[in-house]
ModelCIF file with pLDDT and N, C-alpha, C, O atoms, coordinates in Angstrom:
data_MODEL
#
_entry.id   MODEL 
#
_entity.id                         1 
_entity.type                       polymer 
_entity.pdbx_number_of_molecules   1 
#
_entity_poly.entity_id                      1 
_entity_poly.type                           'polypeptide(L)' 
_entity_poly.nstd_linkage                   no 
_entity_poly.nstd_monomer                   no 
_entity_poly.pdbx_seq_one_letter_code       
;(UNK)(UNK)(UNK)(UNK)(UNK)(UNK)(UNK)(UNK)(UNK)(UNK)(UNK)(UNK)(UNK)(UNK)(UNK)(UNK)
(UNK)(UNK)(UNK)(UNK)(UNK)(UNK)(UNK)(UNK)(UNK)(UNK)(UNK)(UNK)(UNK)(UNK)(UNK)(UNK)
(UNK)(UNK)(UNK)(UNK)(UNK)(UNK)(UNK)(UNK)(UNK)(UNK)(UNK)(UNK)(UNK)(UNK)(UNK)
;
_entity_poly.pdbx_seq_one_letter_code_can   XXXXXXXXXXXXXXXXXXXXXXXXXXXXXXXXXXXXXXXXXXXXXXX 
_entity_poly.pdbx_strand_id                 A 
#
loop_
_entity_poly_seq.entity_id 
_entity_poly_seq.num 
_entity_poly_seq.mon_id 
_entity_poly_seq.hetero 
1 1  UNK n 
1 2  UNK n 
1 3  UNK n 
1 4  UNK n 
1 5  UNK n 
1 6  UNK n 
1 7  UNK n 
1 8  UNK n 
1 9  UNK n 
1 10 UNK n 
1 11 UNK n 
1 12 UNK n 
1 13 UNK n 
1 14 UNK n 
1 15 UNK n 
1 16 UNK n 
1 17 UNK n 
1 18 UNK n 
1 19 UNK n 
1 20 UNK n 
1 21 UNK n 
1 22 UNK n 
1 23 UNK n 
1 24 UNK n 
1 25 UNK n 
1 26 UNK n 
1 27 UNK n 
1 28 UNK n 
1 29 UNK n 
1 30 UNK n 
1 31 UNK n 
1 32 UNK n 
1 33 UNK n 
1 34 UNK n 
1 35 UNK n 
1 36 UNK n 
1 37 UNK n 
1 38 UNK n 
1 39 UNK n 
1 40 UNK n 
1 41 UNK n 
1 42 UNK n 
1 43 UNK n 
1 44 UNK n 
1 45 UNK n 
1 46 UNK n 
1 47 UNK n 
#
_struct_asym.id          A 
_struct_asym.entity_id   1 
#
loop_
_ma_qa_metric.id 
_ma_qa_metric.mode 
_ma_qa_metric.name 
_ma_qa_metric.software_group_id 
_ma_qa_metric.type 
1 global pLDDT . pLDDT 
2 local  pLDDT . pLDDT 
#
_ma_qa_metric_global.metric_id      1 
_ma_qa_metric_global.metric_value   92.66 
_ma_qa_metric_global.model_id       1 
_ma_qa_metric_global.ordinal_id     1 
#
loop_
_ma_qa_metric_local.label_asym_id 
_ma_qa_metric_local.label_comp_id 
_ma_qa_metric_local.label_seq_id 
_ma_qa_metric_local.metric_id 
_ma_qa_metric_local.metric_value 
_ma_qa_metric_local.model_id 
_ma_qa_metric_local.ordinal_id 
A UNK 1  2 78.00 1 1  
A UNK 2  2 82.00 1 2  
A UNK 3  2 85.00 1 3  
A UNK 4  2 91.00 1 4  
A UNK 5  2 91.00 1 5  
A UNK 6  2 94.00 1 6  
A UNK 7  2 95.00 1 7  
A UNK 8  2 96.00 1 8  
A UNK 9  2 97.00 1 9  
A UNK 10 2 97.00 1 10 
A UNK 11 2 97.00 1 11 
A UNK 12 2 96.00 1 12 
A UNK 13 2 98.00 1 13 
A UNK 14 2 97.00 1 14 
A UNK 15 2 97.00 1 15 
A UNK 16 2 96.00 1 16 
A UNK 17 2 97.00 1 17 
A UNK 18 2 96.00 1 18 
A UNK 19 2 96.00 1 19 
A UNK 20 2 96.00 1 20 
A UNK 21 2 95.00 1 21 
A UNK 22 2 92.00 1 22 
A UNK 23 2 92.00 1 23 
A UNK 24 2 92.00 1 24 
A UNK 25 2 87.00 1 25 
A UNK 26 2 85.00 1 26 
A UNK 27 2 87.00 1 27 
A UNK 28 2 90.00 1 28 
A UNK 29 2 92.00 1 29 
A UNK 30 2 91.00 1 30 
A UNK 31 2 91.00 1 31 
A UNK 32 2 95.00 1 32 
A UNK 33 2 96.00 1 33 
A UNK 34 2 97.00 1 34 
A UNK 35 2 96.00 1 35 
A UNK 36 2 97.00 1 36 
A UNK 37 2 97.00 1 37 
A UNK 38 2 96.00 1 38 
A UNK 39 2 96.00 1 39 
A UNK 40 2 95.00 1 40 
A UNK 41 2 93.00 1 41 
A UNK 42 2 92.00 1 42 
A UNK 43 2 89.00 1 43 
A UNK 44 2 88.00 1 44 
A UNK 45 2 88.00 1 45 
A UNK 46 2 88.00 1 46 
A UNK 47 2 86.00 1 47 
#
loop_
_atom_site.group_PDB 
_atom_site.id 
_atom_site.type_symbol 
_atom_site.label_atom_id 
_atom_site.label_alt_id 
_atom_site.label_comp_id 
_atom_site.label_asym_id 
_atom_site.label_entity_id 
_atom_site.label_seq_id 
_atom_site.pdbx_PDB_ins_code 
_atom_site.Cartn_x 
_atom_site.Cartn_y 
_atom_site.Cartn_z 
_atom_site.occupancy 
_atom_site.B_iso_or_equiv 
_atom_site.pdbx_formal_charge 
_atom_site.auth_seq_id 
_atom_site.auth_comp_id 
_atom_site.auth_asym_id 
_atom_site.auth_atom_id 
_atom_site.pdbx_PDB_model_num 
ATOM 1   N N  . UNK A 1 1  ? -6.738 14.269  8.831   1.00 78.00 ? 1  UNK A N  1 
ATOM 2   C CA . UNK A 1 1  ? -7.173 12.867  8.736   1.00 78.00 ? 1  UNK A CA 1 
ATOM 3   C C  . UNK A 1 1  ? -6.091 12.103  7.998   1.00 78.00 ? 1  UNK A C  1 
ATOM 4   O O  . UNK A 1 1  ? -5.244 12.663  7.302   1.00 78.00 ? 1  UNK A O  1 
ATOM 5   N N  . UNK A 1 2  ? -6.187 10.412  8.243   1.00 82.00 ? 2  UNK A N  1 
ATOM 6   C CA . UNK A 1 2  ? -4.813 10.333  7.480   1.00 82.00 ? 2  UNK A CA 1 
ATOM 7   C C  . UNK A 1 2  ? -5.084 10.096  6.216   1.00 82.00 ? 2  UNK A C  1 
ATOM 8   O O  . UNK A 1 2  ? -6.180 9.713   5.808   1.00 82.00 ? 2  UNK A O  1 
ATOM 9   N N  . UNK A 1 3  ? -4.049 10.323  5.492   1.00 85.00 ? 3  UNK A N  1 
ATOM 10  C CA . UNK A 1 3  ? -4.320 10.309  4.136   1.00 85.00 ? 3  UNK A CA 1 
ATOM 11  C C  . UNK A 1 3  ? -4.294 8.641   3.370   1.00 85.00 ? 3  UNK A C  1 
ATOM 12  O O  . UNK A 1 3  ? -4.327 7.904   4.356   1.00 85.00 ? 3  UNK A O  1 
ATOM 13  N N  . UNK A 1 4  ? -4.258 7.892   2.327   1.00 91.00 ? 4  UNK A N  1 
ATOM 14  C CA . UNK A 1 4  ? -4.578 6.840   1.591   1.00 91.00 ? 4  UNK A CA 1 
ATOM 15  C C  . UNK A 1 4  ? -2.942 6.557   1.099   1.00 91.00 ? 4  UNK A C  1 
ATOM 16  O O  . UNK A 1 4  ? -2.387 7.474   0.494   1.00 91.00 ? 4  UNK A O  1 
ATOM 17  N N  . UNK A 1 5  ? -2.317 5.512   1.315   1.00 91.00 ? 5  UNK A N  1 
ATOM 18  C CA . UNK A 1 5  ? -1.227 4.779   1.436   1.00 91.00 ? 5  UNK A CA 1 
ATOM 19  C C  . UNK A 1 5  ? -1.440 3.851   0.066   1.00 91.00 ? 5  UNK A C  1 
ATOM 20  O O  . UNK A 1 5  ? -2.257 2.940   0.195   1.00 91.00 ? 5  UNK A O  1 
ATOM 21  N N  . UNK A 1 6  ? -0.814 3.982   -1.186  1.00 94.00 ? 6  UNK A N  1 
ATOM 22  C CA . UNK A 1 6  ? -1.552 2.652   -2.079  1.00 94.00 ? 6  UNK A CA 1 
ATOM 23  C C  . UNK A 1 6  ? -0.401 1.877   -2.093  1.00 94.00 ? 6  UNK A C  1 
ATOM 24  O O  . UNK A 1 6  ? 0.755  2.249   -1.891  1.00 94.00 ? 6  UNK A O  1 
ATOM 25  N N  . UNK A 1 7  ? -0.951 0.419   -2.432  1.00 95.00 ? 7  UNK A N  1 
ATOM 26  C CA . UNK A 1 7  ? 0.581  -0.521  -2.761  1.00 95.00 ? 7  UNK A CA 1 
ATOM 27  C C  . UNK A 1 7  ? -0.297 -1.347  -3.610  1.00 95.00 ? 7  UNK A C  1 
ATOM 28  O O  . UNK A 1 7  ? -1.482 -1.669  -3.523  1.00 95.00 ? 7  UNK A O  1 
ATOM 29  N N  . UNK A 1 8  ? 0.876  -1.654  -4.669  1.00 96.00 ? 8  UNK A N  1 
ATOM 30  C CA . UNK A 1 8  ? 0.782  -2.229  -5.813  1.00 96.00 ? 8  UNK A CA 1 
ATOM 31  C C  . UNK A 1 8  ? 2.184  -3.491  -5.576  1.00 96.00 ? 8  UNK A C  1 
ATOM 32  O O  . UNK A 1 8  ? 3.188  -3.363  -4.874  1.00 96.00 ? 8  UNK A O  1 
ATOM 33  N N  . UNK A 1 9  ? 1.793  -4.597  -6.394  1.00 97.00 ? 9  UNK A N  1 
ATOM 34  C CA . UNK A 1 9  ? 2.180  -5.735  -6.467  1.00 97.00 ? 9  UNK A CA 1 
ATOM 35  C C  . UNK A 1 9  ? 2.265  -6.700  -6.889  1.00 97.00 ? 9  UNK A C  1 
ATOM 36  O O  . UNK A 1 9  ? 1.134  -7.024  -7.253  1.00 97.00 ? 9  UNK A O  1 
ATOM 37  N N  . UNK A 1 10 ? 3.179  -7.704  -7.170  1.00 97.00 ? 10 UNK A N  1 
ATOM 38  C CA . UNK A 1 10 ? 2.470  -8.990  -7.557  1.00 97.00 ? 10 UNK A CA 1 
ATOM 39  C C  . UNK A 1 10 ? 2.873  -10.225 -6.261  1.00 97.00 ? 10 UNK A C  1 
ATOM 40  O O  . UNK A 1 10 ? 2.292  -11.299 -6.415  1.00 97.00 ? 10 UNK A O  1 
ATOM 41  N N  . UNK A 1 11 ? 3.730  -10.128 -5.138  1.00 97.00 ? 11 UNK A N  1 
ATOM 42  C CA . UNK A 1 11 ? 3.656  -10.604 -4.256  1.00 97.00 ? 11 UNK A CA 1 
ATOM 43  C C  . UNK A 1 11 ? 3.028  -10.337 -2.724  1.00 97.00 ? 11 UNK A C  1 
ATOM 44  O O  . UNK A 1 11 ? 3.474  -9.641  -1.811  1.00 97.00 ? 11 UNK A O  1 
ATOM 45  N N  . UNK A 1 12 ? 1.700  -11.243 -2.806  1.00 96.00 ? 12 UNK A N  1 
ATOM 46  C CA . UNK A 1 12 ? 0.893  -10.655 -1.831  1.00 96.00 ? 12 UNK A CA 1 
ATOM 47  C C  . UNK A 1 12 ? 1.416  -10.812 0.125   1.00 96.00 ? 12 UNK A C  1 
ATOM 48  O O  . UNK A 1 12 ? 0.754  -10.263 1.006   1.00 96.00 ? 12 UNK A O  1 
ATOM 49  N N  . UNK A 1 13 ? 2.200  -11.335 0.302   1.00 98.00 ? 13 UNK A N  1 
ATOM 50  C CA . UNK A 1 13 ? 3.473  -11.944 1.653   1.00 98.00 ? 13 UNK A CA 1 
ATOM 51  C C  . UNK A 1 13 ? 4.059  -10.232 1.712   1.00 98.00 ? 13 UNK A C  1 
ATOM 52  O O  . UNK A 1 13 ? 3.688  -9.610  2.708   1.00 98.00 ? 13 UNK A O  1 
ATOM 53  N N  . UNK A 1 14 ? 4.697  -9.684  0.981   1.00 97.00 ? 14 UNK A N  1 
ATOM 54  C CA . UNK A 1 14 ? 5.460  -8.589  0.705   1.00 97.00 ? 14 UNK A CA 1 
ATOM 55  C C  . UNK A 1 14 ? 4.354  -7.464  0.622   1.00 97.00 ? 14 UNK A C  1 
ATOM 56  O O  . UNK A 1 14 ? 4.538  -6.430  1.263   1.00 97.00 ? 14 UNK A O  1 
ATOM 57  N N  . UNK A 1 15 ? 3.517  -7.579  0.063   1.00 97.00 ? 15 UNK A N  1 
ATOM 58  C CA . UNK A 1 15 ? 2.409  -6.074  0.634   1.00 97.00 ? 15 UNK A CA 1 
ATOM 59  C C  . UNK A 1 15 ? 1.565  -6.212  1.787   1.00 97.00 ? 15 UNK A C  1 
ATOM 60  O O  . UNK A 1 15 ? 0.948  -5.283  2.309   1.00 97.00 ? 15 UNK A O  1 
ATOM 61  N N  . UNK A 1 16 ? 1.561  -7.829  2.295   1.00 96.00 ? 16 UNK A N  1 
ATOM 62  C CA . UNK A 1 16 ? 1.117  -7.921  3.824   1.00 96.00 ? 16 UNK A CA 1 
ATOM 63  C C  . UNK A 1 16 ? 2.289  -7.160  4.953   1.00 96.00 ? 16 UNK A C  1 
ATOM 64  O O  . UNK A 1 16 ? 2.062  -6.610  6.031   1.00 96.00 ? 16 UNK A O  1 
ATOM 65  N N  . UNK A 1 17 ? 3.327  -7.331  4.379   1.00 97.00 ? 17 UNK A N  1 
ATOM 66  C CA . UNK A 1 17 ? 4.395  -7.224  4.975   1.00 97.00 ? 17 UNK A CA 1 
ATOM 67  C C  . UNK A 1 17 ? 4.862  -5.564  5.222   1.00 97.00 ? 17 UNK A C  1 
ATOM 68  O O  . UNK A 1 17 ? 5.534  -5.235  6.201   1.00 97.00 ? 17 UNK A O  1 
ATOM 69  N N  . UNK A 1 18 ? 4.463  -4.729  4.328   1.00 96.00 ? 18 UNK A N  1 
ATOM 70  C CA . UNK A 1 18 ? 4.764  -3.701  4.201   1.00 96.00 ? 18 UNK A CA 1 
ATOM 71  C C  . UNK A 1 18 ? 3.176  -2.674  4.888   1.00 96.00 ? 18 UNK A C  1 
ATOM 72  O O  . UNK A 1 18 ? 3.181  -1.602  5.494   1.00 96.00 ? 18 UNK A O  1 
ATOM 73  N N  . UNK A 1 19 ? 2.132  -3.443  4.523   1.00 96.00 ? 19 UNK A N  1 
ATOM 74  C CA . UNK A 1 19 ? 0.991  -3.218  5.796   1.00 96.00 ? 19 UNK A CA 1 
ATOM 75  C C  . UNK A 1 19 ? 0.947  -3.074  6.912   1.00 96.00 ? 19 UNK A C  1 
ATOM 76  O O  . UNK A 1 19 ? 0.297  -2.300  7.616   1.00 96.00 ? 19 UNK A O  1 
ATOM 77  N N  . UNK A 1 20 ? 1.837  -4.028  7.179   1.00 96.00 ? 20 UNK A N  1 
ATOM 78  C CA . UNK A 1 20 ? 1.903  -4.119  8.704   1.00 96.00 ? 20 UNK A CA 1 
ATOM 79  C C  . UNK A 1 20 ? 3.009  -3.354  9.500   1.00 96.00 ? 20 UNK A C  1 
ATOM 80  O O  . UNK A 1 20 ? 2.859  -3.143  10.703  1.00 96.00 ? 20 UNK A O  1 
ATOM 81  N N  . UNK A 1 21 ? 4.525  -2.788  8.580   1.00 95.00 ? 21 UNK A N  1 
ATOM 82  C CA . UNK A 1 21 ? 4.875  -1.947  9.095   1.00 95.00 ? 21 UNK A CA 1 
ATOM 83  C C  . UNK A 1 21 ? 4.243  -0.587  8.944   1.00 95.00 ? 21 UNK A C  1 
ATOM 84  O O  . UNK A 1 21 ? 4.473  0.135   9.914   1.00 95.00 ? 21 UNK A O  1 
ATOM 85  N N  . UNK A 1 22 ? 3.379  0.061   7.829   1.00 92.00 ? 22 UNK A N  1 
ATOM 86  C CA . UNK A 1 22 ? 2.486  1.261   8.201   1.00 92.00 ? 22 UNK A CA 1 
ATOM 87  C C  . UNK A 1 22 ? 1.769  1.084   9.065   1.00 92.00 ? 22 UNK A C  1 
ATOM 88  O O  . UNK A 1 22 ? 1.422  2.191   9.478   1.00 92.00 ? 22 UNK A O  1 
ATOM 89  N N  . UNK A 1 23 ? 1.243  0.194   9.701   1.00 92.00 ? 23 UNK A N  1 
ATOM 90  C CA . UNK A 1 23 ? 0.359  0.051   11.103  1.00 92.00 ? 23 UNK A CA 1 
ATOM 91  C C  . UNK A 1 23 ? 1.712  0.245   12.110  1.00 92.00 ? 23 UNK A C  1 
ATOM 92  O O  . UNK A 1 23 ? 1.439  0.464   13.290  1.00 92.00 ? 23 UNK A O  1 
ATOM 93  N N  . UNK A 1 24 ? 2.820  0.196   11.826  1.00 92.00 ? 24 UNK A N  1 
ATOM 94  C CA . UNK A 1 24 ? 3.494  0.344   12.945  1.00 92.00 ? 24 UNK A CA 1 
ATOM 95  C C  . UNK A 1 24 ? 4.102  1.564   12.962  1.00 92.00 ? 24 UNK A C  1 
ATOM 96  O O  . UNK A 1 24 ? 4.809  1.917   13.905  1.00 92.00 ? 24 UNK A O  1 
ATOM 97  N N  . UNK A 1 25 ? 3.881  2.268   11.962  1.00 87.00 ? 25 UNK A N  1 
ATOM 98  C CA . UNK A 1 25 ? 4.215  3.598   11.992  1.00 87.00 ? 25 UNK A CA 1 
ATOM 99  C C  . UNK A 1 25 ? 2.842  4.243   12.248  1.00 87.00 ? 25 UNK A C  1 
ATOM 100 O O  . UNK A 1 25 ? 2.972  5.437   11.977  1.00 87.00 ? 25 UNK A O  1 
ATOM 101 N N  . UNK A 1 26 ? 1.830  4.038   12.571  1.00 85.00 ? 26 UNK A N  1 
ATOM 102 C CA . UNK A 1 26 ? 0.734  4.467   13.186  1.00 85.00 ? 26 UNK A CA 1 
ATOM 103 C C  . UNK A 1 26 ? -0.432 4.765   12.184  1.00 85.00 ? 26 UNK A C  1 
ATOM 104 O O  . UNK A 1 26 ? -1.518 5.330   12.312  1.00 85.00 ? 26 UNK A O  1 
ATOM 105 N N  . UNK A 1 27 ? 0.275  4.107   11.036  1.00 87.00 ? 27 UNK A N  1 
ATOM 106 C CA . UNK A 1 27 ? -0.597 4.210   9.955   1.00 87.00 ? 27 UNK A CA 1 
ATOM 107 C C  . UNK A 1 27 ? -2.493 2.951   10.343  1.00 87.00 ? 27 UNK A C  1 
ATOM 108 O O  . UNK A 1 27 ? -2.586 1.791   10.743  1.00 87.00 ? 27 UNK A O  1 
ATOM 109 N N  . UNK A 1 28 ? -3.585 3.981   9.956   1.00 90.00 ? 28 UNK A N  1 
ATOM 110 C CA . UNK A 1 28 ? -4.637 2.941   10.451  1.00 90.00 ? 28 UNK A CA 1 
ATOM 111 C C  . UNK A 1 28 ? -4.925 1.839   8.856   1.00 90.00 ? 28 UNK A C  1 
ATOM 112 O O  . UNK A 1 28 ? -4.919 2.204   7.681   1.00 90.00 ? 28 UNK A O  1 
ATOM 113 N N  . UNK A 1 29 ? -5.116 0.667   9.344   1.00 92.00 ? 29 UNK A N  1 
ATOM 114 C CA . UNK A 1 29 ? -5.544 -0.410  8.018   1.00 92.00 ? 29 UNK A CA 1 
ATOM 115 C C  . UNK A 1 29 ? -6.179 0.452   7.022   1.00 92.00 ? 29 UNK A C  1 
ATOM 116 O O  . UNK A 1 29 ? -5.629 0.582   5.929   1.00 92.00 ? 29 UNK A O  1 
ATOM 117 N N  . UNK A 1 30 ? -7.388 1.117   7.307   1.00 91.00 ? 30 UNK A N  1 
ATOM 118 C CA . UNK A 1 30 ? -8.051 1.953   6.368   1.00 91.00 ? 30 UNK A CA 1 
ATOM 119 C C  . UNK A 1 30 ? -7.475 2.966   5.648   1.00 91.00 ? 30 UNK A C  1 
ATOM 120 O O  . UNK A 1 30 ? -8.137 3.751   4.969   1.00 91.00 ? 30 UNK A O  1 
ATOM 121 N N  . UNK A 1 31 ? -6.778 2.985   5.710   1.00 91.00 ? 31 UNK A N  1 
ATOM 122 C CA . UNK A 1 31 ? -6.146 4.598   5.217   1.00 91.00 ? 31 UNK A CA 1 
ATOM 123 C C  . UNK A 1 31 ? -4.758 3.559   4.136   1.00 91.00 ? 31 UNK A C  1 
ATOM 124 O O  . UNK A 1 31 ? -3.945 4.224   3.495   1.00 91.00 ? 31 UNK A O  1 
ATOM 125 N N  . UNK A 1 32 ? -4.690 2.154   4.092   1.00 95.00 ? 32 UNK A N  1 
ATOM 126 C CA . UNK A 1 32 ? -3.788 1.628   3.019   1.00 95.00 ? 32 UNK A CA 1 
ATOM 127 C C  . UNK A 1 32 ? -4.806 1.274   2.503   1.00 95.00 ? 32 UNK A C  1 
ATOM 128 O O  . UNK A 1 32 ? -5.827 0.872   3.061   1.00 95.00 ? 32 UNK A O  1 
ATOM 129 N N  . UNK A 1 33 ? -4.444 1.491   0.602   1.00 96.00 ? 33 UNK A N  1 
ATOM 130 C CA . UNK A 1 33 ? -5.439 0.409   -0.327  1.00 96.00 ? 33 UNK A CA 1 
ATOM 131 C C  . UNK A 1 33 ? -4.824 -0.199  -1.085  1.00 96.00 ? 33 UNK A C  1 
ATOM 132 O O  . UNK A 1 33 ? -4.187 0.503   -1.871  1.00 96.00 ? 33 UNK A O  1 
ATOM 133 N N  . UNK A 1 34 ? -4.666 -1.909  -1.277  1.00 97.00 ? 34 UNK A N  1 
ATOM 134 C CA . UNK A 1 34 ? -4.015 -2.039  -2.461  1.00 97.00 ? 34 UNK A CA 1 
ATOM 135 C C  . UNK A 1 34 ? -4.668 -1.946  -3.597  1.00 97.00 ? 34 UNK A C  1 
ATOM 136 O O  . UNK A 1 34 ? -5.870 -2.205  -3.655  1.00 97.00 ? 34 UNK A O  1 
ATOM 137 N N  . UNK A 1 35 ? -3.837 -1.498  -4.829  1.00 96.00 ? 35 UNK A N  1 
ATOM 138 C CA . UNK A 1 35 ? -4.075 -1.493  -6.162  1.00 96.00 ? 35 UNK A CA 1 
ATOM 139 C C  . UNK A 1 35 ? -4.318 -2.545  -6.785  1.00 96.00 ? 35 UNK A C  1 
ATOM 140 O O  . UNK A 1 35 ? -5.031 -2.790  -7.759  1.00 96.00 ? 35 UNK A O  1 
ATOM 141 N N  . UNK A 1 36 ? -3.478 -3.329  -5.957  1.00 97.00 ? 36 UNK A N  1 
ATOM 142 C CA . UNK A 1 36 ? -3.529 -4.777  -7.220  1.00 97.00 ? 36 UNK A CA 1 
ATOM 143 C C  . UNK A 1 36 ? -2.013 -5.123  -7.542  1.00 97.00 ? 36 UNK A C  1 
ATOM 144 O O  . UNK A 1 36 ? -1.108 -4.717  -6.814  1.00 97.00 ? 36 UNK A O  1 
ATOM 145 N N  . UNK A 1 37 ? -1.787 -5.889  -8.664  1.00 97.00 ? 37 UNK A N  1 
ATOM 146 C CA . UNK A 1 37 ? -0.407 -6.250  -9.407  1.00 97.00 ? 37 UNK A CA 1 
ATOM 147 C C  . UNK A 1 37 ? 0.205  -5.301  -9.548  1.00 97.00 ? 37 UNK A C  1 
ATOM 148 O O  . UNK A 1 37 ? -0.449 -4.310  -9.221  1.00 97.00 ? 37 UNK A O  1 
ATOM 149 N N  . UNK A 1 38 ? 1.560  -4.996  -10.017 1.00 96.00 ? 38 UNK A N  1 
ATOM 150 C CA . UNK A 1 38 ? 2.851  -4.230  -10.067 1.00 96.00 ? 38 UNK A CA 1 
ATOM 151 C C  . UNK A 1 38 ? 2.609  -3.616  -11.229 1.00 96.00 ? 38 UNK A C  1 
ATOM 152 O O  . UNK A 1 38 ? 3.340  -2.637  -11.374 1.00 96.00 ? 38 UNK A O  1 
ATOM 153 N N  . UNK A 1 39 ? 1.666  -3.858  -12.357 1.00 96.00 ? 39 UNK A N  1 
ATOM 154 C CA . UNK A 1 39 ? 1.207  -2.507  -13.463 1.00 96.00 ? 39 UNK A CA 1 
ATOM 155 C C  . UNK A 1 39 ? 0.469  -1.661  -12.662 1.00 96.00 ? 39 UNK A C  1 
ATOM 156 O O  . UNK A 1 39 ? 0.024  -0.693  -13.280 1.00 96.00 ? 39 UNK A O  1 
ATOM 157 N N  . UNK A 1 40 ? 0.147  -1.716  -11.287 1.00 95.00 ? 40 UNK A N  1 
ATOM 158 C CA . UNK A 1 40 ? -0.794 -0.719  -11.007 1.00 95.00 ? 40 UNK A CA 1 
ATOM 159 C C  . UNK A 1 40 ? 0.145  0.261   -10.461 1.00 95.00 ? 40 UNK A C  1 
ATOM 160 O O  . UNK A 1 40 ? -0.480 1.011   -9.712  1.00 95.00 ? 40 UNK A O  1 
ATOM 161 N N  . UNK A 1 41 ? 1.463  0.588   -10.526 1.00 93.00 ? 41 UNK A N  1 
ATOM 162 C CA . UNK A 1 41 ? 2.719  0.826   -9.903  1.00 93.00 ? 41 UNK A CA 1 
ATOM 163 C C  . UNK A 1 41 ? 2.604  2.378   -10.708 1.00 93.00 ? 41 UNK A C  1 
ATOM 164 O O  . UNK A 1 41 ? 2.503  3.471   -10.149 1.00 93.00 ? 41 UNK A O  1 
ATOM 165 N N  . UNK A 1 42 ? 2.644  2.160   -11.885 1.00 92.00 ? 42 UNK A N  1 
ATOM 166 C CA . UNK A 1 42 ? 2.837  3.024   -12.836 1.00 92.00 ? 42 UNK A CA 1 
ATOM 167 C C  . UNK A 1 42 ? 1.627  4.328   -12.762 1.00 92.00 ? 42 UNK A C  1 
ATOM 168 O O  . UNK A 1 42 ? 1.723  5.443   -13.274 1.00 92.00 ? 42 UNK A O  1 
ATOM 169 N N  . UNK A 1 43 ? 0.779  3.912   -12.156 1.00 89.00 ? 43 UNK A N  1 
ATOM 170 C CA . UNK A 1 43 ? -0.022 5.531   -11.661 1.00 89.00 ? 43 UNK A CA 1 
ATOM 171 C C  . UNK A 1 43 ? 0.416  5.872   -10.525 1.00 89.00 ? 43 UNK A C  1 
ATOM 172 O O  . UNK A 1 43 ? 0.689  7.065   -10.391 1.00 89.00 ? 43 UNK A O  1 
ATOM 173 N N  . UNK A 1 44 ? 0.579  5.143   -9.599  1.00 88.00 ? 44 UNK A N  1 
ATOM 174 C CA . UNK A 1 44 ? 1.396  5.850   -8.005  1.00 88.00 ? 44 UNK A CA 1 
ATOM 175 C C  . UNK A 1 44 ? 3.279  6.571   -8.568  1.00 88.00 ? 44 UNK A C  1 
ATOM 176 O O  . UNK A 1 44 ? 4.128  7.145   -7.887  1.00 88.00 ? 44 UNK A O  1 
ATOM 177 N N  . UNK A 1 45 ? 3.277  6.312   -9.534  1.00 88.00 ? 45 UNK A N  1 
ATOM 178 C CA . UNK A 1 45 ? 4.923  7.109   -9.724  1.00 88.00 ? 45 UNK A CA 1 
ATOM 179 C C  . UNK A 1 45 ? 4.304  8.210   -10.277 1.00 88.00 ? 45 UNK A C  1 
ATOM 180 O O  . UNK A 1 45 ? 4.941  9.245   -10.085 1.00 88.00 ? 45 UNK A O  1 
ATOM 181 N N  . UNK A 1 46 ? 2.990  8.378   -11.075 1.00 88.00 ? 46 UNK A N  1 
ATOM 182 C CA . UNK A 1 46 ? 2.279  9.727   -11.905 1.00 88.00 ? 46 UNK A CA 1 
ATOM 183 C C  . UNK A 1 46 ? 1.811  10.718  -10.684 1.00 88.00 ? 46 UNK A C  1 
ATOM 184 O O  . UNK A 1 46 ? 1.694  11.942  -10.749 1.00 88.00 ? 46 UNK A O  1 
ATOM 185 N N  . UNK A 1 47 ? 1.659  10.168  -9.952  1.00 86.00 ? 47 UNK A N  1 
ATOM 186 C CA . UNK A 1 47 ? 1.260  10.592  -8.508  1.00 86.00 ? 47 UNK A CA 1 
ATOM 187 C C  . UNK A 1 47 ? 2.101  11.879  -7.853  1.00 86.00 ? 47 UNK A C  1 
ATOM 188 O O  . UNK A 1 47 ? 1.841  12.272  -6.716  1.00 86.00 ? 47 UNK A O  1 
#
């Protein structure tokens, strides 16, 4: 199943943007979640 894609940010144009190329890599909408603002960055590098 596919697995959960997170993006963190503070420009929301630029994580639309980066959405839409994982949909073009066959990634499904559901399977990205955003985090939120660019402190939420710092658990996806603990990751």
């Amino acid at each position: 199943r596919p697995s959960t894609v997170f993006l963190s940010g503070d420009d929301a144009e630029a994580k639309r943007t980066v959405a839409g190329l994982l949909g073009d890599l066959g990634r499904p909408a559901d399977s990205v979640l955003d985090l939120g603002g660019i402190a939420t960055a710092r658990g996806q590098e603990h990751y």
